[in-house]
N, C-alpha and C. Protein backbone atom coordinates (compact mmCIF):
# COMPACT_ATOMS: atom_id res chain seq x y z
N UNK A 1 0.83 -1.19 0.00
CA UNK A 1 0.00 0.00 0.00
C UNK A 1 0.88 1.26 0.00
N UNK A 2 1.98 0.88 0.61
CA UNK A 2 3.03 2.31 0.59
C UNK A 2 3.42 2.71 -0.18
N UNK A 3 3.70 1.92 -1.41
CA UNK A 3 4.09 2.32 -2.93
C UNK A 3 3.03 2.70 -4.06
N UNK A 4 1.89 2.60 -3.57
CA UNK A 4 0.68 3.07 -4.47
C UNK A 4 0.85 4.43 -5.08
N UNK A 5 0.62 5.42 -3.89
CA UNK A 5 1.36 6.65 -4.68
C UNK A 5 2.04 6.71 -5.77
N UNK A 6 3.23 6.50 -5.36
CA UNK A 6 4.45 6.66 -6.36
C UNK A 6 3.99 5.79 -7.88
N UNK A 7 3.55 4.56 -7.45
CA UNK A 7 3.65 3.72 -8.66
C UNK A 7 2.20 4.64 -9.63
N UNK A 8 1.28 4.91 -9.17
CA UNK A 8 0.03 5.57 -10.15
C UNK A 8 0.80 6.40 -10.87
N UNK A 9 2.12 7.13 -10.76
CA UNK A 9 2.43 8.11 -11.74
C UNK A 9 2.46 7.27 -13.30
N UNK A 10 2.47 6.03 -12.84
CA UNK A 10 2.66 5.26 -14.65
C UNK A 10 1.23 4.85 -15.03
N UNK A 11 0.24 4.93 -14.01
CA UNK A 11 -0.93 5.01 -14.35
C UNK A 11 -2.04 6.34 -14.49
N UNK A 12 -2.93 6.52 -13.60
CA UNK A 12 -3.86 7.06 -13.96
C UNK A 12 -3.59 8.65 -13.90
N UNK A 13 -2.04 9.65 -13.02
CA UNK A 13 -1.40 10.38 -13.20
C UNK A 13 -1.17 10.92 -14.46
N UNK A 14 -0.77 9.96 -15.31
CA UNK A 14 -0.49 10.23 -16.54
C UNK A 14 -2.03 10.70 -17.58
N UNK A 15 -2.74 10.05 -17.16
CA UNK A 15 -4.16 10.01 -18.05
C UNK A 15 -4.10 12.08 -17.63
N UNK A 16 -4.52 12.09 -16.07
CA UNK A 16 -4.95 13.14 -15.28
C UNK A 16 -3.77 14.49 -16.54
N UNK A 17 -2.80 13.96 -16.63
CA UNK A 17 -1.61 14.98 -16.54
C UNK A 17 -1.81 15.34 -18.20
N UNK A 18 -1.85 14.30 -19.01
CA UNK A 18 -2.44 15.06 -20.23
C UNK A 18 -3.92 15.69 -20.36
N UNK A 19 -4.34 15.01 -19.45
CA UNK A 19 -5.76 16.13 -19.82
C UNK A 19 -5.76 17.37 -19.40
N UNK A 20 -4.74 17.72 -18.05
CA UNK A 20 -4.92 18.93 -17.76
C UNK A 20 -4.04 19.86 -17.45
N UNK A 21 -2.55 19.34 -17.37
CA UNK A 21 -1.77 19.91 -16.93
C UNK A 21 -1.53 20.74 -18.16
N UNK A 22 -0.98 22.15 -17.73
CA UNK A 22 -0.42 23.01 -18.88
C UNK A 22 1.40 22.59 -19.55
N UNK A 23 1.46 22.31 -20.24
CA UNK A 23 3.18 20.84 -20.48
C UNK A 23 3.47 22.09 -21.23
N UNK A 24 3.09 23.60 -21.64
CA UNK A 24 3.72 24.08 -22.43
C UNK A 24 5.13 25.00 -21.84
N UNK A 25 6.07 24.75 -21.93
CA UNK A 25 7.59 24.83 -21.02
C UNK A 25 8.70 25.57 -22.31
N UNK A 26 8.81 27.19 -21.89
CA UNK A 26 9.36 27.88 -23.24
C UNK A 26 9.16 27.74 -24.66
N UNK A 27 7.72 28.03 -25.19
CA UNK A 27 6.97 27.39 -25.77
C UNK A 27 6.88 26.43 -26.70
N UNK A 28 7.33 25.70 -26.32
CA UNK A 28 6.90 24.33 -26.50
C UNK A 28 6.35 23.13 -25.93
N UNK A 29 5.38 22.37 -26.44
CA UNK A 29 4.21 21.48 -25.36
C UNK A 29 4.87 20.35 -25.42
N UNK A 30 5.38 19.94 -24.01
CA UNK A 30 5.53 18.78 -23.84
C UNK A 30 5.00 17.58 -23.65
N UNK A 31 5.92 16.42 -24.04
CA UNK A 31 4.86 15.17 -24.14
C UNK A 31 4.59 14.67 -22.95
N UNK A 32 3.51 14.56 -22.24
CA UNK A 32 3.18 14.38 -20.98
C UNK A 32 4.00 12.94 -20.53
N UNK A 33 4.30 11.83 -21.44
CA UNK A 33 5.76 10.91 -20.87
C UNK A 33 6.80 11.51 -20.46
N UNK A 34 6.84 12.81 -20.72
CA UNK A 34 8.35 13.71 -20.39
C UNK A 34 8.11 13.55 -19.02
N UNK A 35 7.08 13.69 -18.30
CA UNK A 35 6.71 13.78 -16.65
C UNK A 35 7.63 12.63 -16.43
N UNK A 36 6.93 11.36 -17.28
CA UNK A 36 7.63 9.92 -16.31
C UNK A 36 9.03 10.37 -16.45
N UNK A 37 10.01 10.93 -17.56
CA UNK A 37 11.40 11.20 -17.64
C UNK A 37 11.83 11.76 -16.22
N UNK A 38 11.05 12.83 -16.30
CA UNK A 38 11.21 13.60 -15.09
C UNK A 38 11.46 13.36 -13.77
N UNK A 39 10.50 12.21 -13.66
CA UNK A 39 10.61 11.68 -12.26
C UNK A 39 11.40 10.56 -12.46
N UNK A 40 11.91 9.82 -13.44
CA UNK A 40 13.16 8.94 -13.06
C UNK A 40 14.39 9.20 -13.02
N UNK A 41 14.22 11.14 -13.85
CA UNK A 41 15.66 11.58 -13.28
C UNK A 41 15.87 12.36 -11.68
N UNK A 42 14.70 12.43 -11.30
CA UNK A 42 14.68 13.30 -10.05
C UNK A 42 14.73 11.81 -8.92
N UNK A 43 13.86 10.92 -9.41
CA UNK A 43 13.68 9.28 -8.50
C UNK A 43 15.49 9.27 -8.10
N UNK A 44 16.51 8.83 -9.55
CA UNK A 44 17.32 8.36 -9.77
C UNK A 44 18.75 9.54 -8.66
N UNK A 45 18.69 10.28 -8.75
CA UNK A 45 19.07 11.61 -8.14
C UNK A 45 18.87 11.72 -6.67
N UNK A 46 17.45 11.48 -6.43
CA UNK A 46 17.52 11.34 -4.57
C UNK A 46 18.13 10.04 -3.97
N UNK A 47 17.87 9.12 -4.97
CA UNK A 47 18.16 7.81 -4.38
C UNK A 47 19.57 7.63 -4.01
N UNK A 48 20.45 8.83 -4.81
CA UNK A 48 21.99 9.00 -4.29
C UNK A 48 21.97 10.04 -3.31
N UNK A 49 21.35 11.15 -3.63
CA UNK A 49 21.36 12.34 -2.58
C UNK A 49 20.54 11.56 -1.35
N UNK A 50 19.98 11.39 -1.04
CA UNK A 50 19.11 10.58 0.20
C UNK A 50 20.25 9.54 1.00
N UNK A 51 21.23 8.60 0.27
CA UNK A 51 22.10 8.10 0.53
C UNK A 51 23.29 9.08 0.86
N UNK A 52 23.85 10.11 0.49
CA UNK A 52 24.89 10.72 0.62
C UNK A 52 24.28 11.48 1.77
N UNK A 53 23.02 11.73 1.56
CA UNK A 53 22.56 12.86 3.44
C UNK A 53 22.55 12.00 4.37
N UNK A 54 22.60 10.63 4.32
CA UNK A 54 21.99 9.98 6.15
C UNK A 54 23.58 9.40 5.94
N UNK A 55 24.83 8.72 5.05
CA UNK A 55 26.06 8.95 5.13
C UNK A 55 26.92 10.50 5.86
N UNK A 56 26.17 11.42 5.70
CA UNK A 56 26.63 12.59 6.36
C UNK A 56 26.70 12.66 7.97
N UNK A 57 24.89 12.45 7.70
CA UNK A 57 24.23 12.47 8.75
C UNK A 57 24.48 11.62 10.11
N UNK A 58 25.27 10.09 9.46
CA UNK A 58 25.56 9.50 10.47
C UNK A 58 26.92 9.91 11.03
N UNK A 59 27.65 10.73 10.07
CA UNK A 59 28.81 11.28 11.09
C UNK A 59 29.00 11.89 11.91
N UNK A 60 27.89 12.87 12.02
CA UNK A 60 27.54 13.78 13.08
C UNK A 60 26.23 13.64 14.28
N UNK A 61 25.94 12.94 13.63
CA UNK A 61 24.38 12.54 14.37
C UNK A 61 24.42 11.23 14.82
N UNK A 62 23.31 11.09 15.17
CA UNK A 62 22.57 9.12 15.28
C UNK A 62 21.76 8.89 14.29
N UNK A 63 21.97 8.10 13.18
CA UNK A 63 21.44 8.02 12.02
C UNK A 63 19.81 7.43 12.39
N UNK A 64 18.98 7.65 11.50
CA UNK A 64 17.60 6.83 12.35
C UNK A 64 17.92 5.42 11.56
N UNK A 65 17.18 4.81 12.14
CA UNK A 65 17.11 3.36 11.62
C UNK A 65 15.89 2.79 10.81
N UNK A 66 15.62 1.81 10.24
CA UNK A 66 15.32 1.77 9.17
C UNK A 66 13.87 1.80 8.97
N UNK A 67 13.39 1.81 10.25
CA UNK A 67 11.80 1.63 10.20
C UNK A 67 11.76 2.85 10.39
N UNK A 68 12.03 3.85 11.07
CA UNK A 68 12.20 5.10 10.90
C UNK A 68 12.04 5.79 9.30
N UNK A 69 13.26 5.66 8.81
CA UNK A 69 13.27 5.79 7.43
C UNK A 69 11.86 5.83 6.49
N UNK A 70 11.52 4.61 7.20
CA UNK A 70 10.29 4.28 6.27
C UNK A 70 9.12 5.26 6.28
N UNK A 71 8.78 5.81 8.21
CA UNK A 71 8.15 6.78 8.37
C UNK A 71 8.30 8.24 7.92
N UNK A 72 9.68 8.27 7.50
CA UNK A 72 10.11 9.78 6.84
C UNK A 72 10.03 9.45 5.61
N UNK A 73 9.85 8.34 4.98
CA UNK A 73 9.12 8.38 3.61
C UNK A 73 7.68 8.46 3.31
N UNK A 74 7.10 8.07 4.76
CA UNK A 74 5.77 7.94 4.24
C UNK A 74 5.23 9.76 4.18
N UNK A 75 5.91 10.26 4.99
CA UNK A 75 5.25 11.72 5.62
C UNK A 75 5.79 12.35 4.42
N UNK A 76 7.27 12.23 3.52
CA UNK A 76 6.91 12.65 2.27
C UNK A 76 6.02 12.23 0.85
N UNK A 77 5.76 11.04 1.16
CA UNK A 77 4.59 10.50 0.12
C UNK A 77 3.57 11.35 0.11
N UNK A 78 3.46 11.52 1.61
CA UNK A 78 1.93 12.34 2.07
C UNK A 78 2.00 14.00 1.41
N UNK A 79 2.90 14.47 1.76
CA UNK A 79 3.30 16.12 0.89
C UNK A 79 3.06 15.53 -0.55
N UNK A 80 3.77 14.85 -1.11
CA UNK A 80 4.10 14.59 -2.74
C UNK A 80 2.71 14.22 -3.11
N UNK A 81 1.73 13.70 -2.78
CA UNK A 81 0.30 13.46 -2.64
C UNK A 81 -0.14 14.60 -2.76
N UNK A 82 -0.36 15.12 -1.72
CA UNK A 82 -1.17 16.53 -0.96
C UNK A 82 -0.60 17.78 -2.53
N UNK A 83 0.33 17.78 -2.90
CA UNK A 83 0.61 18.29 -4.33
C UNK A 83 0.04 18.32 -5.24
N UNK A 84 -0.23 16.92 -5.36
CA UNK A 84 -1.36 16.66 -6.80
C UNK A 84 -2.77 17.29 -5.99
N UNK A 85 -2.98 17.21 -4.87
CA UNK A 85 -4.58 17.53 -3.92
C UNK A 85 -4.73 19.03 -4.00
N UNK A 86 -3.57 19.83 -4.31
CA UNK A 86 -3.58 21.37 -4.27
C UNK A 86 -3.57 21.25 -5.64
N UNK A 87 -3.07 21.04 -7.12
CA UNK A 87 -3.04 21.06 -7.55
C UNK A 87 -4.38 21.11 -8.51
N UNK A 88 -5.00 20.28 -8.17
CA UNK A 88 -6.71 19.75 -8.14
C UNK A 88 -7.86 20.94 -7.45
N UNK A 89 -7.36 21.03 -6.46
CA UNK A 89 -8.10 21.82 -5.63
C UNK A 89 -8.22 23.30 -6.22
N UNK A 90 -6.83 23.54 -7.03
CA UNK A 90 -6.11 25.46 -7.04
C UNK A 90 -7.30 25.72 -8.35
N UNK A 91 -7.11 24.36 -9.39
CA UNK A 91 -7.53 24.66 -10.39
C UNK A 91 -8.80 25.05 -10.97
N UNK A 92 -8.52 26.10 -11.68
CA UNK A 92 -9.77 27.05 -12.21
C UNK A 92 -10.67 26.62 -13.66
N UNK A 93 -12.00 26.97 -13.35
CA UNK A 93 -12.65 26.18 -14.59
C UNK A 93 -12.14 26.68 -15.90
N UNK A 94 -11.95 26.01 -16.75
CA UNK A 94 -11.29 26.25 -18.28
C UNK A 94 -9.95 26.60 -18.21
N UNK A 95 -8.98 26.45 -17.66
CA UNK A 95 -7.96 26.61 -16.96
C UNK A 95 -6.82 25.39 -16.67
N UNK A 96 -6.06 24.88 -17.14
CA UNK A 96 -4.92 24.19 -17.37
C UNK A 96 -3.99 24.45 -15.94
N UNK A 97 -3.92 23.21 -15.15
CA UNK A 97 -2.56 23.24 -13.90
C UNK A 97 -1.33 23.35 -14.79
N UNK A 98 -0.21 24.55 -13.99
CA UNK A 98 0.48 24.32 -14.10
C UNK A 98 1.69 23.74 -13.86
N UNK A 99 2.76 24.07 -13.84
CA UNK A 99 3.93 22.82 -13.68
C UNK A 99 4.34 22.78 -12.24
N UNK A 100 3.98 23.62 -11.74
CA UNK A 100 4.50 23.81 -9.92
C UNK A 100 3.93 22.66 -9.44
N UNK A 101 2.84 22.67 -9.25
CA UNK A 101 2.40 21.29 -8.47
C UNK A 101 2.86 20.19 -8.76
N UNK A 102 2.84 19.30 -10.31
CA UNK A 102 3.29 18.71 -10.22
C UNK A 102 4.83 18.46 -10.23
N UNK A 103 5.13 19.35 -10.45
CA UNK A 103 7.04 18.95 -10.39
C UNK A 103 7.64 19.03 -8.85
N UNK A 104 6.88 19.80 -8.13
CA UNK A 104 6.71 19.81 -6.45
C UNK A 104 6.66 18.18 -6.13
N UNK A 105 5.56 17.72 -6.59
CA UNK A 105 5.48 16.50 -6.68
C UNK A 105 6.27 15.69 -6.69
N UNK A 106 6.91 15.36 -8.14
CA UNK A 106 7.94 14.51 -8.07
C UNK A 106 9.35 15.01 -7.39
N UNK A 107 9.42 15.76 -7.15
CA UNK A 107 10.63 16.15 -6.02
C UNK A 107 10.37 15.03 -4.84
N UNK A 108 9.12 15.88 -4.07
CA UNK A 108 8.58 15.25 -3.05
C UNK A 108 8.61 13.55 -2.72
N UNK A 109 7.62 13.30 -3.74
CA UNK A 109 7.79 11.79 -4.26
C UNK A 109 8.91 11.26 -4.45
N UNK A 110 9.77 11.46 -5.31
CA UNK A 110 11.24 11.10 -4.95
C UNK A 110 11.94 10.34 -4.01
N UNK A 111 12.09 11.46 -2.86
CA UNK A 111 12.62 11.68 -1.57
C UNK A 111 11.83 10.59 -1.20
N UNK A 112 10.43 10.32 -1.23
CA UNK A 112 9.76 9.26 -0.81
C UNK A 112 10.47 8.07 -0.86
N UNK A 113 10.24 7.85 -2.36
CA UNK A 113 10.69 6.28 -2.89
C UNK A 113 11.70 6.17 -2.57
N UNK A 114 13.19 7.31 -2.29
CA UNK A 114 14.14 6.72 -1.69
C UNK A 114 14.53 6.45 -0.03
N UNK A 115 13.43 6.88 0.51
CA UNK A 115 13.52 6.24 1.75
C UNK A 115 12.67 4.98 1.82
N UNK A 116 11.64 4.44 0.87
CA UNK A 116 10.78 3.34 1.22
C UNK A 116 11.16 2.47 0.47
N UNK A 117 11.75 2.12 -1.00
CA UNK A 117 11.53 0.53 -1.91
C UNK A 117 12.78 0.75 -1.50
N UNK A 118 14.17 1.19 -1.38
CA UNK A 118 15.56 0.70 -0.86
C UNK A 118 15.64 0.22 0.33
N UNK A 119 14.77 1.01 1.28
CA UNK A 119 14.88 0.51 2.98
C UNK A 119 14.21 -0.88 3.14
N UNK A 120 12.85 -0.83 2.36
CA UNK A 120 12.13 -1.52 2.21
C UNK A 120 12.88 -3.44 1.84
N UNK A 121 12.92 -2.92 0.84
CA UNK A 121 14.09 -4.37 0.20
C UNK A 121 15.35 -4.59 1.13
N UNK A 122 15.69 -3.55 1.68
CA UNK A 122 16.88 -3.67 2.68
C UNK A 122 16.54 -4.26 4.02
N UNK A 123 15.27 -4.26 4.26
CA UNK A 123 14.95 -4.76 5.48
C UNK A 123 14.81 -6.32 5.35
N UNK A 124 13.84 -6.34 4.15
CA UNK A 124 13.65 -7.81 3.68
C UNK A 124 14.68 -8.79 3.94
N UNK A 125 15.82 -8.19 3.01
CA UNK A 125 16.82 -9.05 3.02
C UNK A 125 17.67 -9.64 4.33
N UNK A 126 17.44 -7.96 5.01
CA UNK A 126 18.61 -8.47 6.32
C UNK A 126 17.89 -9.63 7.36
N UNK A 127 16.39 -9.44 7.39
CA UNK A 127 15.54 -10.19 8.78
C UNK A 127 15.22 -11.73 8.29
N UNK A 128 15.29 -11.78 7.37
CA UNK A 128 15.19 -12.91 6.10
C UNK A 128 15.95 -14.08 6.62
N UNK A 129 15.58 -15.13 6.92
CA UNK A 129 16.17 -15.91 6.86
C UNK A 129 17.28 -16.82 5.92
N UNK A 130 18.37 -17.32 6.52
CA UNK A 130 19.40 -17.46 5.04
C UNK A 130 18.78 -18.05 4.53
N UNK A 131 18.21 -19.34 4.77
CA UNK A 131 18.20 -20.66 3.98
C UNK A 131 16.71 -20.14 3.20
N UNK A 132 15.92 -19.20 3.27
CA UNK A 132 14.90 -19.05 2.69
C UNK A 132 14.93 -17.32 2.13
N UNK A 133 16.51 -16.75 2.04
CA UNK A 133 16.48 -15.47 1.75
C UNK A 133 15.75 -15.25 0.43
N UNK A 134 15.92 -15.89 -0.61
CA UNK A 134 16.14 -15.99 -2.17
C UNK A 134 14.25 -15.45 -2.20
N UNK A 135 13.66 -16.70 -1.14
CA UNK A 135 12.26 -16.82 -1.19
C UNK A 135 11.43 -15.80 -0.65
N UNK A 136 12.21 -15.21 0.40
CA UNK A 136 11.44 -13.42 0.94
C UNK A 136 11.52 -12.50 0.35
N UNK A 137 12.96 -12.26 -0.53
CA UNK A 137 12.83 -11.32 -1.41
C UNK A 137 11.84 -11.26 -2.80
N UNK A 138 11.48 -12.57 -3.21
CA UNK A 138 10.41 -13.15 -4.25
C UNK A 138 9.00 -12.78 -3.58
N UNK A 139 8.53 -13.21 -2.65
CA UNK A 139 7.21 -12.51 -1.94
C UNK A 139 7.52 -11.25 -1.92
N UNK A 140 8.27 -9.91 -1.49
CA UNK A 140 8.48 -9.10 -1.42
C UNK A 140 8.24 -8.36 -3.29
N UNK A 141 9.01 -9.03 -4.07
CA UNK A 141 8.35 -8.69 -5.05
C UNK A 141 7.27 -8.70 -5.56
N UNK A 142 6.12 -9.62 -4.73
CA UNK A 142 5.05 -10.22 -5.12
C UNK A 142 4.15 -9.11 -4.78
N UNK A 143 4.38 -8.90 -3.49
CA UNK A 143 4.05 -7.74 -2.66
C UNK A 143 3.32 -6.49 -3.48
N UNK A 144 5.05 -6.26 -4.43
CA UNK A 144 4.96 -5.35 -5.53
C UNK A 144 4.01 -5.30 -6.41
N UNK A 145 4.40 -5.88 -7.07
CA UNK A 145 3.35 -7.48 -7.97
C UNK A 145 1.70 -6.77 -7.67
N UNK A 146 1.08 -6.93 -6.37
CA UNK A 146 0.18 -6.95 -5.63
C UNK A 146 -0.57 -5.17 -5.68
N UNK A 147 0.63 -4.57 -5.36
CA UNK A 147 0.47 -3.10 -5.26
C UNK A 147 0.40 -2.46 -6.34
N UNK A 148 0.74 -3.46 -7.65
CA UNK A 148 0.47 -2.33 -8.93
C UNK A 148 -0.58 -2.62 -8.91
N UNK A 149 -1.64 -4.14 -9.11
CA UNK A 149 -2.50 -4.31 -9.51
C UNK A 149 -3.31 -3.73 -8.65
N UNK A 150 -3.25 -3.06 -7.27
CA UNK A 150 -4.02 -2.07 -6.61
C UNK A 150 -3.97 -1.13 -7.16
N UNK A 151 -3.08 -0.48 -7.98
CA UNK A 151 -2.98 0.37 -8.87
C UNK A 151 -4.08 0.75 -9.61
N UNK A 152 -4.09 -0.49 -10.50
CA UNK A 152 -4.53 -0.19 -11.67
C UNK A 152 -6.08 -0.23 -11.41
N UNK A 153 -6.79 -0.76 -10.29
CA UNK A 153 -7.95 -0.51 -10.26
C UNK A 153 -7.91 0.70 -9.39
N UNK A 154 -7.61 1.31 -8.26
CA UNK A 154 -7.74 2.62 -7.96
C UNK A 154 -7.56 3.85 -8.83
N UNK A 155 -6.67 3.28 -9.83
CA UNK A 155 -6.94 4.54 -10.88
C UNK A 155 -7.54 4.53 -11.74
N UNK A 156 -9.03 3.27 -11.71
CA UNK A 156 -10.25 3.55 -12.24
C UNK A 156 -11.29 4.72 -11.38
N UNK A 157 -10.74 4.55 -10.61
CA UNK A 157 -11.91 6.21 -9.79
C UNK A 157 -11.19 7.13 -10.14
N UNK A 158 -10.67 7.73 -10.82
CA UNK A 158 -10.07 8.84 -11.58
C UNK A 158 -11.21 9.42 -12.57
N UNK A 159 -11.55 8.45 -12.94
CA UNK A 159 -12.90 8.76 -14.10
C UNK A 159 -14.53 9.02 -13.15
N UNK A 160 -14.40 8.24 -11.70
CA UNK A 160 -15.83 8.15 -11.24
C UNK A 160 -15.51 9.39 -10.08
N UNK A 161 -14.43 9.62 -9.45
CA UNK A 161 -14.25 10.22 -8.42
C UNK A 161 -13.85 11.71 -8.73
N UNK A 162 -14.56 13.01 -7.61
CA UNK A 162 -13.83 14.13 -8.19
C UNK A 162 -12.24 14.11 -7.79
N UNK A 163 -11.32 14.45 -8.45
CA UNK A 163 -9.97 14.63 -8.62
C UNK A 163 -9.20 14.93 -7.25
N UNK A 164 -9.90 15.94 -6.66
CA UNK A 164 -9.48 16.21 -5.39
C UNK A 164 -9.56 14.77 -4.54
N UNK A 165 -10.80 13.97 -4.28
CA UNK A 165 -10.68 13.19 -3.50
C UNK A 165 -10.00 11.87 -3.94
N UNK A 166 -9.52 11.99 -5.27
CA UNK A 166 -8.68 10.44 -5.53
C UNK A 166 -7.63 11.06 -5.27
N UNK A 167 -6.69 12.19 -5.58
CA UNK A 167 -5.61 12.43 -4.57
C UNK A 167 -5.43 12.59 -3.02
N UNK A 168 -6.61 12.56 -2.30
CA UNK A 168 -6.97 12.29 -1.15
C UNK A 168 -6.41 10.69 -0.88
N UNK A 169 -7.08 9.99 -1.52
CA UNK A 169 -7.18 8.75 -1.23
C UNK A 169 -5.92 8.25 -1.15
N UNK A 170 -5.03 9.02 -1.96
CA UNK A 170 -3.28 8.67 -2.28
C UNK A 170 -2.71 9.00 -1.03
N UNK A 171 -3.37 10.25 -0.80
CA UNK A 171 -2.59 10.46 0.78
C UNK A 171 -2.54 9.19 1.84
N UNK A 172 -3.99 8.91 1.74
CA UNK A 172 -4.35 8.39 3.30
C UNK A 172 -3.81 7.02 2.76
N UNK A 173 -3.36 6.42 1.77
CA UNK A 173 -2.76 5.13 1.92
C UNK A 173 -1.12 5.57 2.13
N UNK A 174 -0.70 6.72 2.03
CA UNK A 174 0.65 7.08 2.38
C UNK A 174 0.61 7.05 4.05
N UNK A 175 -0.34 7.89 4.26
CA UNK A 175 -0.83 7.83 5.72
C UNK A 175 -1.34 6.74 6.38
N UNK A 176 -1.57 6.00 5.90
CA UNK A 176 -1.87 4.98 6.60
C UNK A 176 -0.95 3.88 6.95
N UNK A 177 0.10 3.66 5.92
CA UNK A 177 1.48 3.18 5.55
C UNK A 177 2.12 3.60 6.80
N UNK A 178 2.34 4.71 6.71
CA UNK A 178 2.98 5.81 7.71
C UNK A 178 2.84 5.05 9.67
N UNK A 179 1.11 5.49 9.35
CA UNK A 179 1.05 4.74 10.89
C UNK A 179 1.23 3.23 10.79
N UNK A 180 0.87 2.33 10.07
CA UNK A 180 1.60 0.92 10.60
C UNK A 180 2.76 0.60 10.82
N UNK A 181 4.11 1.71 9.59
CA UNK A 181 5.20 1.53 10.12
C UNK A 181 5.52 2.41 11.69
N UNK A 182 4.73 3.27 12.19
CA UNK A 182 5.02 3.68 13.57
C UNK A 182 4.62 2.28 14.54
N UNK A 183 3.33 2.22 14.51
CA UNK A 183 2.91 0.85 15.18
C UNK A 183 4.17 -0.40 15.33
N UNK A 184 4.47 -0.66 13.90
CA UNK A 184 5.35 -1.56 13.83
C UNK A 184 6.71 -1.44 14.57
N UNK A 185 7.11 0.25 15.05
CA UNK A 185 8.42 0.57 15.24
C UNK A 185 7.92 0.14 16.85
N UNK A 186 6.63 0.51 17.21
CA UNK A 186 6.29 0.70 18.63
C UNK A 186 6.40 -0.43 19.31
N UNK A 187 6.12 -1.75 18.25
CA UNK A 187 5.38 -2.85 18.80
C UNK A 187 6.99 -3.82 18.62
N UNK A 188 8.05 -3.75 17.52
CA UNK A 188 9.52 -3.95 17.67
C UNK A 188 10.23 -3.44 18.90
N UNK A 189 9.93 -2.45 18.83
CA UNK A 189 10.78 -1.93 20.08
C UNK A 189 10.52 -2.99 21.32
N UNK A 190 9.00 -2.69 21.99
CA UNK A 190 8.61 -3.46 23.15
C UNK A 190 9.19 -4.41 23.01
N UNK A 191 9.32 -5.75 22.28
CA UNK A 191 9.57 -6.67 21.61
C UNK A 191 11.11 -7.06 22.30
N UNK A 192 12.01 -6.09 22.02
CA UNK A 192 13.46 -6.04 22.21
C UNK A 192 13.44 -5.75 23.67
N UNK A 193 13.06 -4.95 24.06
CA UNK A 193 12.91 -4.77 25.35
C UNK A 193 12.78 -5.60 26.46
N UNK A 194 11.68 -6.47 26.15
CA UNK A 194 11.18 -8.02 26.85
C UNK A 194 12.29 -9.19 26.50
N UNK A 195 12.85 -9.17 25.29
CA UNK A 195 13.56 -10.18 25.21
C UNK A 195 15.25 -10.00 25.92
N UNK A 196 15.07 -8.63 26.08
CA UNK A 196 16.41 -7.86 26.54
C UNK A 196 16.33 -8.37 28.57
């Protein structure tokens, strides 16, 4: 559910983004696939900058740990969401969004995905048992697997739902993501504690 966000940009985002976004950029109209470009060079870019800040970060600080991580991705999913929700919301009848919101967006989003599918897979692997590692990381993809095809029917209410509230809906599965990985940090911790 945590990757829903991010992953709709190859779905129903795209539908949304040619119908309404204004793509015309020093005049010339861009091809609304330029977005997906966009965000795999901005994806591709945090996923090193995100790595080079908590490498910093652990020199001077206490780095958070990884379920952590996950929660500072979800709370930017939730902004990178809430983007497309202003975006929706700002827009005026007969009137074309322009590029702020969504390129806010994939910034936002970004920063997301590189604290959640790297930590994410990184967790997998380490708690994983050896003799069955090969096989957690395969469910874990399945997982994936699982979350597009949530995809692809949530971004059939794109067509039934007003716009504002299907970017709503993006939030609260970011948000909701968000609180199970707190729960989860709450309910690990105790966990260590008792066995400690």
């Amino acid at each position: 559910v945590a990757i829903v966000p991010n992953n709709q940009i190859f779905n129903a985002y795209l539908v949304w983004g040619d119908r309404q976004f204004d793509l015309v950029f020093m005049g010339k109209t861009l091809p609304t696939t330029w977005l997906v470009t966009l965000d795999a060079i901005v994806s591709v870019t945090f996923l090193a900058l995100v790595a080079i800040f908590y490498r910093w970060y652990g020199k001077h600080y206490r780095e958070p740990d990884e379920v952590t991580k996950l929660i500072i991705g979800s709370a930017f999913s939730i902004a990178g969401t809430l983007c497309l929700f202003m975006a929706a919301a700002t827009q005026t009848a007969g009137h074309k969004i322009g590029l702020f919101w969504p390129v806010a967006f994939h910034f936002l989003n970004s920063i997301a995905f590189a604290h959640l599918l790297p930590i994410s897979l990184a967790l997998f692997a380490k708690y994983a048992p050896k003799a069955i590692n090969a096989t957690v990381i395969g469910l874990y993809y399945l997982a994936f697997f699982a979350a597009n095809t949530m995809v692809g029917y949530v971004g059939g209410f794109l067509e039934k739902w007003p716009t504002t509230n299907f970017w709503l809906l993006h939030a609260a599965f970011a948000l909701g993501s968000g609180l199970c990985f707190v729960l989860f940090k709450f309910v690990a911790q105790r966990q260590l504690q008792v066995e400690q």
